[in-house]
Protein backbone atom coordinates (compact mmCIF):
# COMPACT_ATOMS: atom_id res chain seq x y z
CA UNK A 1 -146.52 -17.20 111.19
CA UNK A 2 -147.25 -19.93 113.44
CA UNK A 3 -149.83 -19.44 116.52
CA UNK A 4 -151.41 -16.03 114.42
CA UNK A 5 -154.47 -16.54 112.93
CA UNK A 6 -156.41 -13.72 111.29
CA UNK A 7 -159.93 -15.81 112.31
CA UNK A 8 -160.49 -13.97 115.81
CA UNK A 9 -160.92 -10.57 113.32
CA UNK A 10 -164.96 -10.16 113.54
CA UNK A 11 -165.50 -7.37 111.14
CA UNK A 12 -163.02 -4.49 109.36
CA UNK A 13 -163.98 -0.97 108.83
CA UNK A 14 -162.40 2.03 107.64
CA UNK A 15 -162.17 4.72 110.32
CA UNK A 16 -160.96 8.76 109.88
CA UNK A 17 -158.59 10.41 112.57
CA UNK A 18 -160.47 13.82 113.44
CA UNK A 19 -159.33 16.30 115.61
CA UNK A 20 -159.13 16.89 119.11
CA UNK A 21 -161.23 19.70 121.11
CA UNK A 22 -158.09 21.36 122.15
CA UNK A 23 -155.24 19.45 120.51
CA UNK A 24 -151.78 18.76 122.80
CA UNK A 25 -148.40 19.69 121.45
CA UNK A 26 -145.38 19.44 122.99
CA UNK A 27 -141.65 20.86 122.50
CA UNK A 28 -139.07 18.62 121.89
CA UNK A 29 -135.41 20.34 122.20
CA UNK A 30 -134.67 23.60 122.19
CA UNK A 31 -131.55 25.92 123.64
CA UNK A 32 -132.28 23.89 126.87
CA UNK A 33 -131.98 20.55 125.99
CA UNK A 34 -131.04 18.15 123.29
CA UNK A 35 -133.31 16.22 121.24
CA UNK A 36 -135.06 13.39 122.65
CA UNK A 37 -136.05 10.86 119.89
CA UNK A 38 -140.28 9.64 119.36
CA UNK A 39 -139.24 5.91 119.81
CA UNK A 40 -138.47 6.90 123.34
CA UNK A 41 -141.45 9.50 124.02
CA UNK A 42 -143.84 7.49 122.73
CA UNK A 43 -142.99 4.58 125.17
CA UNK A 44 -142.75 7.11 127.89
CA UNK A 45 -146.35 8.84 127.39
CA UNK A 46 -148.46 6.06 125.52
CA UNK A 47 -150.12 8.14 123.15
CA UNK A 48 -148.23 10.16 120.26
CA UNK A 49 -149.01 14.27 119.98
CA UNK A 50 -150.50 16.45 117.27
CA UNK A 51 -147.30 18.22 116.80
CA UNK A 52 -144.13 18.37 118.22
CA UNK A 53 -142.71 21.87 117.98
CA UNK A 54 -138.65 21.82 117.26
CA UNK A 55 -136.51 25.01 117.47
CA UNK A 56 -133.63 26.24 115.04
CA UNK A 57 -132.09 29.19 113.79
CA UNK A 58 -130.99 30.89 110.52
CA UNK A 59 -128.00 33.25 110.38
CA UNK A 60 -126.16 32.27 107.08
CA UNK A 61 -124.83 36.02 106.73
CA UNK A 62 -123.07 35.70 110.30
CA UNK A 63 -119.32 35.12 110.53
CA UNK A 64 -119.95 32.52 113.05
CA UNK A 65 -122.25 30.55 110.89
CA UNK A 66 -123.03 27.67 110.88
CA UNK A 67 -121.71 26.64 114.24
CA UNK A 68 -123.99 26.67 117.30
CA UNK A 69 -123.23 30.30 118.47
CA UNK A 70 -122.97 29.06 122.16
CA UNK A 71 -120.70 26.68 120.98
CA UNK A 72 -118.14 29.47 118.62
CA UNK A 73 -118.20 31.90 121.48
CA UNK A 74 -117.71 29.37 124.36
CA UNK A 75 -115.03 31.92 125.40
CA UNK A 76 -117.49 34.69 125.43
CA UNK A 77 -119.14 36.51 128.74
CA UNK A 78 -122.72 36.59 128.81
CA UNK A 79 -125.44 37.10 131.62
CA UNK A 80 -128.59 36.17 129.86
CA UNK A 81 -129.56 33.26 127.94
CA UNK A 82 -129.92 35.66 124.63
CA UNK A 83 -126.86 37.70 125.15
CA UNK A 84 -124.82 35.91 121.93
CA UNK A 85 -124.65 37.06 118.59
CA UNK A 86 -127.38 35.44 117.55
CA UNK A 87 -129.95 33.00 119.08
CA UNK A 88 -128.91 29.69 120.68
CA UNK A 89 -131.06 27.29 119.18
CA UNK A 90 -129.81 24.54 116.79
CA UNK A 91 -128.56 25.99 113.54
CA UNK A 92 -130.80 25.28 110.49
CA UNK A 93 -128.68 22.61 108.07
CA UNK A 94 -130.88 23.29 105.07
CA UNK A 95 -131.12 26.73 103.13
CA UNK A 96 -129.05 28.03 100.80
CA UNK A 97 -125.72 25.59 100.40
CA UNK A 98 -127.43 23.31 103.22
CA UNK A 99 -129.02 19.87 102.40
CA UNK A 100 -132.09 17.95 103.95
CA UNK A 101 -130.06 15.46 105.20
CA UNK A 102 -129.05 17.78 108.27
CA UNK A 103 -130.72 18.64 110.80
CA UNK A 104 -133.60 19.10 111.55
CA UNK A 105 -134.45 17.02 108.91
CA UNK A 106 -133.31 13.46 110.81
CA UNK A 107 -136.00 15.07 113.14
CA UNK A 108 -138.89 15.76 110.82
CA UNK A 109 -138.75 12.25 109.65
CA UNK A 110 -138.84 10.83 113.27
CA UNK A 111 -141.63 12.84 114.02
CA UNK A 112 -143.76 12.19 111.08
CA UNK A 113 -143.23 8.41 111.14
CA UNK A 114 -144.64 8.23 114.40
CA UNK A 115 -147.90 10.04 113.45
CA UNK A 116 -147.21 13.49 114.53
CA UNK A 117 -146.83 16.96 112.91
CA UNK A 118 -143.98 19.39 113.10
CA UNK A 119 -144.03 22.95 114.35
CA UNK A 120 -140.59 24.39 113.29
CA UNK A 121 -139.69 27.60 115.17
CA UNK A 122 -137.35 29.34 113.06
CA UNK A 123 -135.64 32.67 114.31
CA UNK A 124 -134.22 33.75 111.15
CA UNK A 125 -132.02 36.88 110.19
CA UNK A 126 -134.34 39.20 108.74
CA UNK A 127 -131.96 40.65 105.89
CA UNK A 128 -131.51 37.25 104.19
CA UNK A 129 -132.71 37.71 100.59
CA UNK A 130 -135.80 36.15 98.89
CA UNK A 131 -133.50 33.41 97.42
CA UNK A 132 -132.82 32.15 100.96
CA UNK A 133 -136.20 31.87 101.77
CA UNK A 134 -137.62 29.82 98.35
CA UNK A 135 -135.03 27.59 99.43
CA UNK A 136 -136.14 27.29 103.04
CA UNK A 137 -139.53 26.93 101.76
CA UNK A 138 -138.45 24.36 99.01
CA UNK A 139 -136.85 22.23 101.72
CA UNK A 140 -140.13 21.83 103.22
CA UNK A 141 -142.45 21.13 100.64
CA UNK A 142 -141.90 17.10 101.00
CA UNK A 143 -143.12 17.44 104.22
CA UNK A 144 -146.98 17.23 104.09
CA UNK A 145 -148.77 19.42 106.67
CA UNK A 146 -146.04 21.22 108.79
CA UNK A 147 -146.22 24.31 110.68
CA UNK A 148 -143.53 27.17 110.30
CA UNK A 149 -143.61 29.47 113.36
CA UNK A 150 -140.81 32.42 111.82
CA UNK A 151 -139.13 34.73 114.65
CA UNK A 152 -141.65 33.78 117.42
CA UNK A 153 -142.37 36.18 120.40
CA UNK A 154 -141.89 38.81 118.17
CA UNK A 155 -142.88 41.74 120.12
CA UNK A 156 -140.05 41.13 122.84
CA UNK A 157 -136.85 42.18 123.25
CA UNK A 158 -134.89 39.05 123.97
CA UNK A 159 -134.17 37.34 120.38
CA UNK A 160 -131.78 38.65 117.60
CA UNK A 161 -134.47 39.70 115.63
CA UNK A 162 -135.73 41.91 117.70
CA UNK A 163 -132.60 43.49 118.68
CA UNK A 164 -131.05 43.98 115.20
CA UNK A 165 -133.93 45.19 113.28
CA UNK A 166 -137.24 47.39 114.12
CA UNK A 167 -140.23 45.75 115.26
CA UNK A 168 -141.96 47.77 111.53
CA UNK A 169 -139.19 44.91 109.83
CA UNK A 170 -139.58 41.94 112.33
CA UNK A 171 -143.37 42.28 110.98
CA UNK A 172 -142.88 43.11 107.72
CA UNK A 173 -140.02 40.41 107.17
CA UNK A 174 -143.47 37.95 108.09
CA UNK A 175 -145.20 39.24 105.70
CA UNK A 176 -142.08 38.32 102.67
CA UNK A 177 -141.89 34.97 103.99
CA UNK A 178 -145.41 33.94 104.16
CA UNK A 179 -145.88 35.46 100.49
CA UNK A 180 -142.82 33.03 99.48
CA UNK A 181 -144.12 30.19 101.17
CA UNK A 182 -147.64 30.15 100.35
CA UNK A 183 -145.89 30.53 96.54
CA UNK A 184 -143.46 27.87 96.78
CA UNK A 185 -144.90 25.08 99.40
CA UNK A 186 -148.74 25.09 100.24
CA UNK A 187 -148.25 22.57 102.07
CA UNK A 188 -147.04 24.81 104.93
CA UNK A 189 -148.75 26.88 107.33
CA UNK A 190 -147.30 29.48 108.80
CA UNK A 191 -147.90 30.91 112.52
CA UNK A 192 -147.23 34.21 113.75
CA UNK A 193 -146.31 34.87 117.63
CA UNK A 194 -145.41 38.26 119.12
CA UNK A 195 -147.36 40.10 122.59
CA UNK A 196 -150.90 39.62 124.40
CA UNK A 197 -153.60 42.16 124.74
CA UNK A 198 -152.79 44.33 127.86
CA UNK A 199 -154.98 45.36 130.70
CA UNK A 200 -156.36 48.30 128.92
CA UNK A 201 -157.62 46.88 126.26
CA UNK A 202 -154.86 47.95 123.73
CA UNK A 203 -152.96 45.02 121.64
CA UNK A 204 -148.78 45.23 122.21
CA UNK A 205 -147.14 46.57 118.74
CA UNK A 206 -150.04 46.48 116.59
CA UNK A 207 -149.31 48.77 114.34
CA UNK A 208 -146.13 46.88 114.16
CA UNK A 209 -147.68 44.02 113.53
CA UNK A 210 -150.84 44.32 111.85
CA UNK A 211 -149.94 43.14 108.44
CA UNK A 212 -148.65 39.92 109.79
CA UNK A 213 -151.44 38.98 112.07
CA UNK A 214 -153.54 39.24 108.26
CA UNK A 215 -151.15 37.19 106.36
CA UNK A 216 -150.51 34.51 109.20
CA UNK A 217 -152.10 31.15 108.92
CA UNK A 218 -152.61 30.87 112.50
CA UNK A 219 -151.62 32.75 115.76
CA UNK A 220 -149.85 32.15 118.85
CA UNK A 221 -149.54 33.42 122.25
CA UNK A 222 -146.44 32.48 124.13
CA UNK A 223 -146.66 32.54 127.76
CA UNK A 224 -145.74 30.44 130.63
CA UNK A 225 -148.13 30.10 134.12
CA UNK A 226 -144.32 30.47 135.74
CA UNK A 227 -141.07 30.96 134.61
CA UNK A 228 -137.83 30.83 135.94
CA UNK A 229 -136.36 33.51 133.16
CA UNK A 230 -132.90 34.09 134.66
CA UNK A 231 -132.06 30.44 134.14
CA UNK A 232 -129.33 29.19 134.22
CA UNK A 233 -127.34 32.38 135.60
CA UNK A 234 -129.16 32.22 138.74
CA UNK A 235 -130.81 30.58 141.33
CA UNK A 236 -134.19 31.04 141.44
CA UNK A 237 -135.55 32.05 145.25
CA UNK A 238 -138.52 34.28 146.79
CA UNK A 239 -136.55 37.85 147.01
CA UNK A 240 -135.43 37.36 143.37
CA UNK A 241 -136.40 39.05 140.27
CA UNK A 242 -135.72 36.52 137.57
CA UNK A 243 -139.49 34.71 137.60
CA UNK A 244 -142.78 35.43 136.61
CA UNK A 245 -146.02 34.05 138.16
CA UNK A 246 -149.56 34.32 136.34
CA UNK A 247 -152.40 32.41 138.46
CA UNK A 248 -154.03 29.84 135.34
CA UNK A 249 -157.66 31.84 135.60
CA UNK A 250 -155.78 35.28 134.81
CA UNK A 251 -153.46 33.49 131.95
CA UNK A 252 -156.88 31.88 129.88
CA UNK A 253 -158.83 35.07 130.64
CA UNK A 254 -156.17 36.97 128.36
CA UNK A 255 -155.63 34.43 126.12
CA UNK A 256 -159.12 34.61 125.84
CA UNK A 257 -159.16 38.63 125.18
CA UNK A 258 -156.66 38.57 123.18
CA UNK A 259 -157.83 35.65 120.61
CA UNK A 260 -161.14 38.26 120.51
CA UNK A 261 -159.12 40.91 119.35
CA UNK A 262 -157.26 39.48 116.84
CA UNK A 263 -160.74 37.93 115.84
CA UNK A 264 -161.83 41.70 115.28
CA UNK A 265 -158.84 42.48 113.67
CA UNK A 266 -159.68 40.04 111.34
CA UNK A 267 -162.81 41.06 109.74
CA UNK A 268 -164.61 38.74 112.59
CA UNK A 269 -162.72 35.30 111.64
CA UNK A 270 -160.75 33.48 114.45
CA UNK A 271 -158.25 32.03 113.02
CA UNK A 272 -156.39 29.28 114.43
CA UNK A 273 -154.77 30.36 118.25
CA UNK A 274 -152.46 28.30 119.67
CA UNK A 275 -149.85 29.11 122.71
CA UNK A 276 -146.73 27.55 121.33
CA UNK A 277 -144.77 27.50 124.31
CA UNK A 278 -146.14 26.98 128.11
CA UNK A 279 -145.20 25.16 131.31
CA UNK A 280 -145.21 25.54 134.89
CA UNK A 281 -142.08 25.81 135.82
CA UNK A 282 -140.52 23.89 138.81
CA UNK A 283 -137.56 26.45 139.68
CA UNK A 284 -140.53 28.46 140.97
CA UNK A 285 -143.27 25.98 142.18
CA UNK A 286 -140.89 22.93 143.16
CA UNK A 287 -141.47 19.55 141.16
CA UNK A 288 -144.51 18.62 143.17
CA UNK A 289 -146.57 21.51 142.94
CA UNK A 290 -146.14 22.00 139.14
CA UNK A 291 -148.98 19.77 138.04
CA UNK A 292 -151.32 21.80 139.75
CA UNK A 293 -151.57 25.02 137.59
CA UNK A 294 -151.43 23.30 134.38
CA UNK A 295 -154.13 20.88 135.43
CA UNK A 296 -156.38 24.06 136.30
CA UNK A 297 -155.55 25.58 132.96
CA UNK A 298 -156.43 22.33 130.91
CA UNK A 299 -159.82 22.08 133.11
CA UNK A 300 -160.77 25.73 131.83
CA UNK A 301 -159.89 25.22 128.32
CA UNK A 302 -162.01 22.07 128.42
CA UNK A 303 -165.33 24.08 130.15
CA UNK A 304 -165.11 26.67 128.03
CA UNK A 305 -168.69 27.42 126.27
CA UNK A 306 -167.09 29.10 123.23
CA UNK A 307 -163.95 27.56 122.73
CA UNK A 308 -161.35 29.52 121.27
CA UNK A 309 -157.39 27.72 121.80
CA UNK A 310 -157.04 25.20 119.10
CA UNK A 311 -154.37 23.64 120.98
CA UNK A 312 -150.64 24.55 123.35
CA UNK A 313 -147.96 23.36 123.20
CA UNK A 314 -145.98 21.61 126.44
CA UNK A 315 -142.77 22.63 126.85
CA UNK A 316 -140.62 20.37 126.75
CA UNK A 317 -140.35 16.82 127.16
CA UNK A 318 -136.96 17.00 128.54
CA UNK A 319 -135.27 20.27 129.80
CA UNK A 320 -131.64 20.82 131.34
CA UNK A 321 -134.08 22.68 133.83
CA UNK A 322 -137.32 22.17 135.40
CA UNK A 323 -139.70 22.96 132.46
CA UNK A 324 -139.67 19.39 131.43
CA UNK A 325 -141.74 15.74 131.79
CA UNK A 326 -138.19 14.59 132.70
CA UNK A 327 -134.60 16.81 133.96
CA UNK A 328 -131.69 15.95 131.50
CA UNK A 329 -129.20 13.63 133.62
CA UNK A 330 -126.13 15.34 134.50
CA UNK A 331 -123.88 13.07 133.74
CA UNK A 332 -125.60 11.63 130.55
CA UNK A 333 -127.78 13.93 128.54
CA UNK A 334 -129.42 10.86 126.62
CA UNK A 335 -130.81 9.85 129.93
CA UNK A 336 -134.03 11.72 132.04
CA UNK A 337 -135.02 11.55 135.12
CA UNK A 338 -138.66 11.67 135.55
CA UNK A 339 -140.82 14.06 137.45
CA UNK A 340 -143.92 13.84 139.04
CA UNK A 341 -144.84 16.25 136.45
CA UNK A 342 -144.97 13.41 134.14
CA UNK A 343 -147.78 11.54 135.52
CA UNK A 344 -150.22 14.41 136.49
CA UNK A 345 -149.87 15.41 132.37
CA UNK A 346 -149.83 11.14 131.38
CA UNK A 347 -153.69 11.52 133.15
CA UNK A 348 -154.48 15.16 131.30
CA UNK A 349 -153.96 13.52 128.07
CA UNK A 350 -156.08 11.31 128.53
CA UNK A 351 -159.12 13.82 128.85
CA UNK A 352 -161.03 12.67 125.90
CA UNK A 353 -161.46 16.66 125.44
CA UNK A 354 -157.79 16.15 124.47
CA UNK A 355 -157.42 12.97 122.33
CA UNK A 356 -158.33 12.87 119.03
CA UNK A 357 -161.63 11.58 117.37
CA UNK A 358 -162.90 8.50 115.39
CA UNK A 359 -165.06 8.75 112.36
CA UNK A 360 -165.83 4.73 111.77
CA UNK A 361 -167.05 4.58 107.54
CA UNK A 362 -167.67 1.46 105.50
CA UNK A 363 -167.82 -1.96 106.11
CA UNK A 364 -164.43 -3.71 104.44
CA UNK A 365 -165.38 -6.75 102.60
CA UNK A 366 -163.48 -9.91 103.67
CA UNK A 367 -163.83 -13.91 102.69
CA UNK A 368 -162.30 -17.25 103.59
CA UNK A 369 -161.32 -18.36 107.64
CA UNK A 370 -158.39 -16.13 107.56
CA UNK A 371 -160.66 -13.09 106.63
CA UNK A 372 -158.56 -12.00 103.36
CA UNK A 373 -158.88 -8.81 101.99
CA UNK A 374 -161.53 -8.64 98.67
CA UNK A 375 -159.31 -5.77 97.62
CA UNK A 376 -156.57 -3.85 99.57
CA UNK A 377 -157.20 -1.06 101.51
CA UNK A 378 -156.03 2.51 101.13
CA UNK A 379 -154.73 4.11 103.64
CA UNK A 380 -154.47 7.99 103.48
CA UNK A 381 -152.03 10.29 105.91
CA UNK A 382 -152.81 13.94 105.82
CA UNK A 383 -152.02 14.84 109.38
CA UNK A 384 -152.50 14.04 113.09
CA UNK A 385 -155.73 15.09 112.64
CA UNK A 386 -157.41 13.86 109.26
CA UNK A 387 -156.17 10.58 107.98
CA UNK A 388 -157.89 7.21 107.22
CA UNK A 389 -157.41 4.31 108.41
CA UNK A 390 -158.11 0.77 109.39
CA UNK A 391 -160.53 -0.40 111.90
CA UNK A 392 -160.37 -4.11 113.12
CA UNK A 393 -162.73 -5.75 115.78
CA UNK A 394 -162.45 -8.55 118.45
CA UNK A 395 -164.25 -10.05 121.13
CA UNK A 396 -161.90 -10.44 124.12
CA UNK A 397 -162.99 -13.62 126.20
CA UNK A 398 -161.48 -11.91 129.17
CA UNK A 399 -158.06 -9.92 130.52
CA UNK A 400 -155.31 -11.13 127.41
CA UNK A 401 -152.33 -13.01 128.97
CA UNK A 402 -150.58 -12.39 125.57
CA UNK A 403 -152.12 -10.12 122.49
CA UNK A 404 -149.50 -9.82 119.31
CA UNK A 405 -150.22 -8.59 116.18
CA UNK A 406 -147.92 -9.76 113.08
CA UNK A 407 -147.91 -8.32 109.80
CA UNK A 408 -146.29 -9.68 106.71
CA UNK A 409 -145.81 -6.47 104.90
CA UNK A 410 -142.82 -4.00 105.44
CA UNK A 411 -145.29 -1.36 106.58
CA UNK A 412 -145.08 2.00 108.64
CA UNK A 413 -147.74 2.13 110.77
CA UNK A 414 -149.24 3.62 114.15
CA UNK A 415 -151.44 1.11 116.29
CA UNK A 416 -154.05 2.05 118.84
CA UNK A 417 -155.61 -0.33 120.78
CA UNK A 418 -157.21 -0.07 123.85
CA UNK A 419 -156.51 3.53 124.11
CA UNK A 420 -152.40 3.51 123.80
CA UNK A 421 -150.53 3.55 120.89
CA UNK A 422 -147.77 1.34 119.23
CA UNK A 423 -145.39 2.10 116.52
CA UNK A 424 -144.73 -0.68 113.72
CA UNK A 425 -141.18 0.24 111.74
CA UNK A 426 -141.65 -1.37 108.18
CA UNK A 427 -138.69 -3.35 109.17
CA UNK A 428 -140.41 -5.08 112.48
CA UNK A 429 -142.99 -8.09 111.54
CA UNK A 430 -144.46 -8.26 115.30
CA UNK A 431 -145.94 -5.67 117.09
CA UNK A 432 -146.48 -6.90 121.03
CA UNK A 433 -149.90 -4.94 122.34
CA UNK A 434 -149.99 -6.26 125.60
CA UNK A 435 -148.83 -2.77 127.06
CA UNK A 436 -152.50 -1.32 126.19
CA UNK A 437 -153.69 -3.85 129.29
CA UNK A 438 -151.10 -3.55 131.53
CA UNK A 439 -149.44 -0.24 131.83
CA UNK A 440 -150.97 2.09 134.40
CA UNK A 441 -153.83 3.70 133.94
CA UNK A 442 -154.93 0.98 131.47
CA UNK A 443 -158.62 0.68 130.65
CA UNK A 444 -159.53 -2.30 132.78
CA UNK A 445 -161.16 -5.65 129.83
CA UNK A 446 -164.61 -6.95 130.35
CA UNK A 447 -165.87 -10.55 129.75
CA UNK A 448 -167.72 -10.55 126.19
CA UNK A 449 -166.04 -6.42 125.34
CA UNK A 450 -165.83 -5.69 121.68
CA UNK A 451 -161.87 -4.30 121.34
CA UNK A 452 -161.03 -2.10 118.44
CA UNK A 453 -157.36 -1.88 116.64
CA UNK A 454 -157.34 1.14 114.79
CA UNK A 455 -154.17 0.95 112.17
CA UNK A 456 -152.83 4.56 110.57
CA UNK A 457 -149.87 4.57 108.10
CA UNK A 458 -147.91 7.47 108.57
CA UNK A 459 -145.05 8.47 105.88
CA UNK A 460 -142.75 5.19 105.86
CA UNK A 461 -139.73 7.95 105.62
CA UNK A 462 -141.12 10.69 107.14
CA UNK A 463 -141.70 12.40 103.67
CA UNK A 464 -144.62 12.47 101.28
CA UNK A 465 -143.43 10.76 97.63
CA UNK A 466 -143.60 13.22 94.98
CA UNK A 467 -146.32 11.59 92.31
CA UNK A 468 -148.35 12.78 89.65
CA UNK A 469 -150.86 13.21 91.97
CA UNK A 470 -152.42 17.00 92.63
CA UNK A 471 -152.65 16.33 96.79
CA UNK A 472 -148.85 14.45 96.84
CA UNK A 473 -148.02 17.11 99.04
CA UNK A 474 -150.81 17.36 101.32
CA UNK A 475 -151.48 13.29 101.68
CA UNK A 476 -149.73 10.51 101.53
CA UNK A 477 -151.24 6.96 100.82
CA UNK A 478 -150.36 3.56 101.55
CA UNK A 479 -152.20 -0.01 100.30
CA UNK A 480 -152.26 -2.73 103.40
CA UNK A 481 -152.92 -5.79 100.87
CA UNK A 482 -153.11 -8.12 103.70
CA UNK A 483 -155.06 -8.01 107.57
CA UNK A 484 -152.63 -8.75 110.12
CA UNK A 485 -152.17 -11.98 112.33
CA UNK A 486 -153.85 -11.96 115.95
CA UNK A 487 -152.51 -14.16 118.72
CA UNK A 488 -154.30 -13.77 121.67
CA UNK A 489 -154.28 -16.08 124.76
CA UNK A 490 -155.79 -16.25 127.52
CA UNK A 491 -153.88 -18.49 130.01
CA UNK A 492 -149.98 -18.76 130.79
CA UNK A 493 -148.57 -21.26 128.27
CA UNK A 494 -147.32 -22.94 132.26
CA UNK A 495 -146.42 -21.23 135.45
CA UNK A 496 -143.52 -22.43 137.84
């Protein structure tokens, strides 16, 4: 194209995607709010997550099924957020006489096209038979690396599960699951999620639970630094009993304990612990104040001499309440309106404690003024923390007035440069950078500075092509045959 010239490109290098210290999660609709899609997050926070966690439910056996049980009993009474048949997340639209092209499936593809990993919560009626669950696990096999977090918080007393069965069959209803996924979709890792280690010492429903803390993949802690619990059939003031309050320093010291013990449990392994769910919430703190305990939480994870939390999980990006980066608008749900919330966490992610790594490798091989390729380059996508990917560097003369990049193949990719990140649709051609100087908070561009675009490619559809190949559904890989166009100015092509 006219005015992009691939000459300004001083040397190309393949570069690996490694993972974070403590990588950052965030929820993403749940029985509090609708889904908000990544086109729209992404432009909102700058940088794209490790995972975002989505939440469903599975009750095929139920009369009401497959509505949304808040929706069939609209009529009904209830006091408390779990008080319907059956939990009010979204139903699960695959399964047994379901199809991938419900959701959350839509979902899954949005997420994994913009370079992130899912963490499905699934609360799932533990009397479904075995041929339920191949199917479930079936369903997720195209996938690549997602997370399956099956009938989380298990050792409450809120959630179906834990109402309608024991908390001996909660556990051992794990166990069957895990078995059939880690037969039917390796891909897959499954996390379980039930109580914390209490004050004296002793872990909550162990015996319970035991098996299923072995057979997990991972483990999770959920737990919020404060939580407005009786929303939305209250109002939430100081001589009310429908919130919880846990100062950050007591919260990490028992996350801390209790990732120990399960380490012991284990035969002395520490497998990966996670809190799936936390916020601070602003029914209880007020929107200004609820920066303050998550920023103290993020600084001890970060100082922490032994670190133990691979990563939390925010929740949520948008919320009907106050445990969101934005408040659903009343009177439109697709809209948010931000809180200040939003730009104490836009500065925590950028912590590089909290971002992920660069591994720079060989030396790509290019000839000719417009620097073609010798050979095209492979691109692999395992997850949001191991792929490979393309490493271009520039000299910028000084601040950019105008920095494009054009590519003439109909590739899905994700774009850092300068420390935010773009998304590139294979059906766009020109992918307009200029935000990575501008936006706030933007690393400031020095006379003579070497700049670094780092190109990932992502699943075009969100799934991983079934090939011959043995790793199709662990990685998926993508050729870039040609380096993209750079236009880059430096003055205003005229001013009034």
């Amino acid at each position: 194209m006219q005015g992009f010239t691939n000459n300004v490109i001083e040397k190309v290098n393949l570069v690996r995607l490694t993972p974070a210290g403590c990588g950052l999660d965030l929820g993403d609709g749940s029985e509090r709010a609708e889904y908000v899609p990544q086109d729209y997050v992404l432009e909102r926070l700058g940088r794209p997550h490790r995972n975002i966690n989505i939440m469903y439910t599975y009750y095929p056996n139920d009369k009401e099924w497959p509505a949304r049980i808040s929706e069939a009993c609209a009529d009904m009474e209830i006091h408390f957020q779990w008080d319907y048949p059956y939990d009010d997340y979204f139903p699960y639209g695959g399964g047994i006489g379901g199809s991938v092209e419900n959701e959350p499936f839509p979902q899954i593809r949005d997420i994994r096209k913009h370079g992130q990993d899912v963490t499905l919560t699934l609360t799932i009626d533990c009397g479904v038979s075995d041929e339920h669950l191949v199917k479930i696990a079936q369903d997720l096999r195209r996938f690549g690396r997602i997370n399956l977090r099956i009938n989380h918080e298990a050792a409450g007393d809120w959630f179906t599960h834990s109402r309608r069965y024991s908390y001996e069959e909660v556990g051992a209803f794990f166990v069957r699951f895990h078995n059939i996924i880690k037969r039917e979709a390796r891909n897959v890792r499954t996390i379980f999620c039930a109580g914390a280690l209490k004050p004296d010492g002793s872990m909550d429903k162990i015996e319970a639970f035991r098996e299923a803390y072995l057979a997990a993949d991972a483990w999770s802690n959920d737990c919020y630094l404060c939580l407005h619990y009786g929303w939305p059939f209250d109002v939430c003031e100081k001589e009310g009993k429908s919130f919880a309050v846990t100062p950050p320093e007591q919260y990490y010291e028992t996350l801390k304990k209790t990732a120990a013990y399960l380490k012991e449990l284990n035969g002395g392994v520490l497998k990966p612990f996670m809190v799936c769910e936390t916020n601070v919430d602003g029914d209880v703190t007020g929107p200004v104040q609820q920066g303050d305990a998550l920023t103290r939480f993020m600084k001890l994870i970060r100082e922490e001499e032994e670190p133990f939390l691979n990563g939390f999980t925010l929740y949520q990006f948008r919320d009907r309440g106050r445990l969101g980066l934005e408040i659903e608008n009343p009177n439109n749900r697709a809209f948010g309106i931000e809180q200040p919330l939003m730009t104490t966490y836009k500065q925590l992610m950028k912590d590089p404690y909290y971002m992920p790594g660069y591994e720079e490798g060989q030396t790509i091989t290019v000839s000719g003024e417009e620097k073609d390729l010798a050979e095209p380059i492979r691109l692999r996508w395992g997850s949001a923390e191991d792929a490979d990917g393309a490493e271009l560097s520039v000299t910028l003369e000084k601040m950019p007035v105008f920095f494009e990049l054009n590519f003439e193949e109909a590739l899905n990719l994700m774009i850092e440069v300068n420390g935010r990140w773009f998304y590139k649709s294979p059906e766009v051609n020109t992918v307009d950078v200029m935000g990575a100087f501008f936006t706030a908070g933007a690393e400031p561009v020095r006379e003579g500075q070497e700049l670094k675009i780092r190109i990932f490619a992502p699943p075009a559809n969100g799934e991983n092509p079934e090939t011959d190949a043995p790793d199709w559904d662990l990685n998926c890989y993508t050729e870039m045959k040609k380096l993209p166009g750079l236009r880059i100015r430096y003055e205003a092509v005229a001013l009034p």
